[in-house]
Protein backbone atom coordinates (compact mmCIF):
# COMPACT_ATOMS: atom_id res chain seq x y z
CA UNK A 1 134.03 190.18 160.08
CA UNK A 2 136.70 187.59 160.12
CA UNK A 3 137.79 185.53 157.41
CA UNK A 4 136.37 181.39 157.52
CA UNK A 5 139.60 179.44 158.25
CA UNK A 6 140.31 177.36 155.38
CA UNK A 7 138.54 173.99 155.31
CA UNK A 8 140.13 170.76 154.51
CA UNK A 9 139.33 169.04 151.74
CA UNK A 10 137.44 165.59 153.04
CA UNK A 11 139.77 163.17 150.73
CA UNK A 12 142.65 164.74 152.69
CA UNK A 13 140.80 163.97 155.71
CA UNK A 14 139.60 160.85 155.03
CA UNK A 15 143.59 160.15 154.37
CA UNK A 16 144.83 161.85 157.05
CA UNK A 17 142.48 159.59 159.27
CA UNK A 18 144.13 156.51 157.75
CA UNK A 19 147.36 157.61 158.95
CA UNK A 20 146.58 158.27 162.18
CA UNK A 21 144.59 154.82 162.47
CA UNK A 22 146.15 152.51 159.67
CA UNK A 23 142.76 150.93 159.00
CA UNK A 24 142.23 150.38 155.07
CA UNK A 25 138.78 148.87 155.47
CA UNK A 26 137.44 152.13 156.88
CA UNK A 27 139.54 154.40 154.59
CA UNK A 28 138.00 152.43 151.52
CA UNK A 29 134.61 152.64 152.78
CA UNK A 30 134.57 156.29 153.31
CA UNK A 31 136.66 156.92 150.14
CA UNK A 32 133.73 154.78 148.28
CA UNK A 33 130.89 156.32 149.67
CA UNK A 34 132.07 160.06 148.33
CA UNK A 35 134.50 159.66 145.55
CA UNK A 36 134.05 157.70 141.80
CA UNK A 37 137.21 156.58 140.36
CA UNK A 38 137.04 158.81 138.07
CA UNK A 39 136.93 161.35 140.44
CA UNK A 40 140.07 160.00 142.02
CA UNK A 41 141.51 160.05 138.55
CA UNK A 42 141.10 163.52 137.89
CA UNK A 43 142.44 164.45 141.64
CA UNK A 44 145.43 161.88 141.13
CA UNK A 45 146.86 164.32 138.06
CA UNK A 46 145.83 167.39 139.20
CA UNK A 47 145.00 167.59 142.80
CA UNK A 48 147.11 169.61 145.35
CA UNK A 49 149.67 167.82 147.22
CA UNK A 50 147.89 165.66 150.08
CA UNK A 51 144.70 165.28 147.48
CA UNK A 52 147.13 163.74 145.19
CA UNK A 53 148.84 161.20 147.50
CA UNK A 54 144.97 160.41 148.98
CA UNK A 55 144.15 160.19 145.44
CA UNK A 56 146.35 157.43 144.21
CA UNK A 57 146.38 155.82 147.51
CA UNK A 58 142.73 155.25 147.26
CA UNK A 59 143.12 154.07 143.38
CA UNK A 60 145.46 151.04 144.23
CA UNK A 61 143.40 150.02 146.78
CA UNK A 62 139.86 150.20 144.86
CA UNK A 63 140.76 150.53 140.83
CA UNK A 64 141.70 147.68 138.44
CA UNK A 65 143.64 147.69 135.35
CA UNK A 66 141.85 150.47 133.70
CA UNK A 67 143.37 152.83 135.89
CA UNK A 68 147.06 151.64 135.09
CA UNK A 69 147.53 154.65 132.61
CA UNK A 70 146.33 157.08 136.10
CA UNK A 71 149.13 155.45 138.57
CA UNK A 72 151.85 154.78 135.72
CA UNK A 73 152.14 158.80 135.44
CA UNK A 74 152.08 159.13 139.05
CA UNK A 75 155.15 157.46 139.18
CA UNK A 76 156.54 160.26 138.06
CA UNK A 77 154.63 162.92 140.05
CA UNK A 78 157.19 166.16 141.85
CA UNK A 79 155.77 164.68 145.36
CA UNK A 80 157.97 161.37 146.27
CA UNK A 81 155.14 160.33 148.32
CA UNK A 82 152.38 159.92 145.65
CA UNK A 83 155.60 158.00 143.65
CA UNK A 84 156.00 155.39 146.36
CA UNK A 85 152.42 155.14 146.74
CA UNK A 86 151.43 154.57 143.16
CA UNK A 87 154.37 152.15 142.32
CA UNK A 88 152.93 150.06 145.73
CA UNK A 89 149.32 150.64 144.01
CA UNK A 90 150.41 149.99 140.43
CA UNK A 91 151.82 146.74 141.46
CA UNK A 92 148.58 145.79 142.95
CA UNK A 93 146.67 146.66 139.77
CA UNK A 94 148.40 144.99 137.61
CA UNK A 95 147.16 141.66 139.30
CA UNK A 96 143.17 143.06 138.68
CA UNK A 97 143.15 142.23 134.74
CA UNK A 98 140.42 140.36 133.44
CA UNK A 99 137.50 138.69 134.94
CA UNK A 100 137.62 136.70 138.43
CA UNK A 101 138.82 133.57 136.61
CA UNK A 102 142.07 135.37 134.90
CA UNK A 103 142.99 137.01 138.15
CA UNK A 104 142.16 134.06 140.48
CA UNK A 105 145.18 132.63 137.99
CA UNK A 106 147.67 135.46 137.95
CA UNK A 107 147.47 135.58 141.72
CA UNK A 108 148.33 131.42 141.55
CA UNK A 109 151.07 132.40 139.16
CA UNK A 110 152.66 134.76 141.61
CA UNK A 111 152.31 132.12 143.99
CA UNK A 112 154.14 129.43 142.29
CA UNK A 113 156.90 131.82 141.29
CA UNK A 114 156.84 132.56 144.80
CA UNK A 115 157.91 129.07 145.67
CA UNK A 116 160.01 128.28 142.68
CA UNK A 117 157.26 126.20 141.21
CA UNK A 118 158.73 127.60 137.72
CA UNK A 119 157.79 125.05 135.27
CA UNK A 120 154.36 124.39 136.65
CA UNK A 121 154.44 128.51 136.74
CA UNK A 122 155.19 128.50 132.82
CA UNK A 123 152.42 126.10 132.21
CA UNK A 124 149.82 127.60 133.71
CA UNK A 125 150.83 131.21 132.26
CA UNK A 126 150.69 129.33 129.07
CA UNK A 127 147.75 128.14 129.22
CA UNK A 128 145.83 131.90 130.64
CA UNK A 129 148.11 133.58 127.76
CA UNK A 130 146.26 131.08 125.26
CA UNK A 131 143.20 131.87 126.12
CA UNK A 132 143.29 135.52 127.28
CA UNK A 133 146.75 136.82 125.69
CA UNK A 134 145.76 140.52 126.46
CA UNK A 135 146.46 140.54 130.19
CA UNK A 136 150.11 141.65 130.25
CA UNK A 137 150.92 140.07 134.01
CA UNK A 138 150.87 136.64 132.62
CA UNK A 139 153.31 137.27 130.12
CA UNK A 140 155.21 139.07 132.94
CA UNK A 141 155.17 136.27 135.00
CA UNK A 142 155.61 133.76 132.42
CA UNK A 143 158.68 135.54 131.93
CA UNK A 144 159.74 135.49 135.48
CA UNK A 145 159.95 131.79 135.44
CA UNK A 146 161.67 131.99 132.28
CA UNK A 147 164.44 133.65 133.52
CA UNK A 148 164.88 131.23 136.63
CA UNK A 149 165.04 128.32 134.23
CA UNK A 150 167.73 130.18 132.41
CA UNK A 151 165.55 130.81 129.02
CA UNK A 152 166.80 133.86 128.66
CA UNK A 153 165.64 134.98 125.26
CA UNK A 154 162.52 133.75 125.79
CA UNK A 155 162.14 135.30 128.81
CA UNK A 156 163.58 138.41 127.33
CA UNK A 157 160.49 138.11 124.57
CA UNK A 158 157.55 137.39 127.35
CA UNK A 159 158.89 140.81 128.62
CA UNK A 160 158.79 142.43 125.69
CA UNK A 161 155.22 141.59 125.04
CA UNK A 162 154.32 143.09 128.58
CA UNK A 163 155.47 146.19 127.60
CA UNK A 164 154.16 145.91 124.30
CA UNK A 165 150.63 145.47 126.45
CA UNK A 166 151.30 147.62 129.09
CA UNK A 167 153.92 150.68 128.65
CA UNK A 168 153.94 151.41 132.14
CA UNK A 169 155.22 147.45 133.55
CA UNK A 170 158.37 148.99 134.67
CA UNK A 171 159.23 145.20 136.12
CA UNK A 172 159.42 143.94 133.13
CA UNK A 173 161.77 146.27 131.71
CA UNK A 174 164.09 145.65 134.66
CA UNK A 175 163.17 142.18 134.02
CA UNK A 176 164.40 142.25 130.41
CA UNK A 177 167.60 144.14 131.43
CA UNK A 178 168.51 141.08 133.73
CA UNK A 179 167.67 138.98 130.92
CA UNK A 180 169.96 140.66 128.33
CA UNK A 181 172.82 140.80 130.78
CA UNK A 182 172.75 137.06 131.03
CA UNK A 183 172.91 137.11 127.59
CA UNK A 184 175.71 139.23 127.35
CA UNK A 185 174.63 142.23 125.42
CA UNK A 186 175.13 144.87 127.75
CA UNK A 187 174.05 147.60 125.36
CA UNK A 188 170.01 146.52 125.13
CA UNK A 189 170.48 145.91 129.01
CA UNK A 190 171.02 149.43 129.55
CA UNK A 191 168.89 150.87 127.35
CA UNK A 192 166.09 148.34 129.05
CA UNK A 193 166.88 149.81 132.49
CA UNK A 194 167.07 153.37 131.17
CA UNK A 195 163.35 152.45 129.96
CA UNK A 196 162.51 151.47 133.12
CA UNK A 197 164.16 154.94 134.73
CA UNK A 198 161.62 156.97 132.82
CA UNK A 199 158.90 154.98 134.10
CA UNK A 200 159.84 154.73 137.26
CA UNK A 201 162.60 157.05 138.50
CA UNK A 202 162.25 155.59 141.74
CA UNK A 203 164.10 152.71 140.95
CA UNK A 204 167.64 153.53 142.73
CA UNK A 205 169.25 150.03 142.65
CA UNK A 206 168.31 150.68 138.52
CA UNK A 207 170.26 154.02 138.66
CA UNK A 208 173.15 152.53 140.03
CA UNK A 209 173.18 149.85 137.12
CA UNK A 210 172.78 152.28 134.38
CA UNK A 211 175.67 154.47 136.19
CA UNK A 212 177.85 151.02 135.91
CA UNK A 213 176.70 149.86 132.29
CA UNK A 214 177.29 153.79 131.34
CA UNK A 215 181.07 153.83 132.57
CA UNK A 216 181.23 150.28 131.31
CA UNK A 217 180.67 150.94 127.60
């Protein structure tokens, strides 16, 4: 009697149809209808290869913050697929904090950043960190407007607080790295991008900085 041939797993199908046909709508449906985030979890940390990318492919495009802690250690997985694919998805999450009001504003806050709006940006982050100062993109982007109105060390403390919030906001440690070379203190710069390394070792423009502050000092 001959052996079955081995069967694919149907999240690697489901993902290998969304690379053949590059429609997200139909790969989220069909994720949805079989898999629980949770589900997706588990398979994101401990799946085989192709499960793994599927996995955290499927997580940016359906999760929310909650699942920040899944992608953030994906961004350090062996494969460099699931890496690129959980820092696109991570980024994406990051802007799902909070209830519809708090993220209708972060997206708006991207936007004005977006179009150098920064003061109007620093306002409005103001006034979501006031009244919701757990949601660590406003900080984050509070920061980012910061920065462009030369506030350094203020911007260099917004950042700070991301991190303290979320541990995984590799951003904002680049973010405070830029901040702490304007301020001319290369030593916390490079220990803020070497922070940023081990959450993201994907970040290659970040290598080459930490190569140059390395020599440097």
């Amino acid at each position: 009697m001959s052996e079955e041939p081995n069967r694919i797993p149907l999240l690697d199908q489901l993902y290998q149809d969304f690379l053949n046909n590059e429609n997200s709508a139909s790969f989220v449906r069909a994720v949805s209808r079989h898999y629980t985030v949770g589900t997706l979890a588990r398979l994101a940390r401990f799946g085989a290869r192709v499960s793994r990318r599927a996995a955290v492919l499927a997580i940016g495009m359906v999760g929310d913050y909650q699942d920040n802690q899944v992608l953030g250690r994906a961004l350090c997985d062996g494969d460099r697929a699931v890496r690129l694919l959980s820092d696109n998805g991570i980024r994406a999450l990051w802007f799902r904090c909070g209830n519809a009001h708090h993220r209708k504003e972060l997206q708006l806050l991207a936007r004005l950043n977006n179009n150098l709006d920064f003061n109007e940006a620093v306002r409005r982050a103001t006034d979501l960190i006031e009244s919701a100062p757990w949601i660590p993109e406003a900080w984050n982007q509070r920061g980012f407007a910061l920065f462009h109105l030369k506030q350094y060390d203020a911007s260099a403390d917004d950042h700070h607080q991301t991190l303290e919030i979320n541990p995984y906001h590799f951003v904002a440690a680049v973010a405070m790295g830029h901040c702490y070379l304007e301020m001319t203190d290369p030593a916390n710069a490079l220990e803020s991008f070497r922070r940023a390394l081990r959450l993201n070792p994907g970040l290659e423009g970040v290598r080459a900085q930490v190569e140059y502050l390395e020599r440097s000092l």
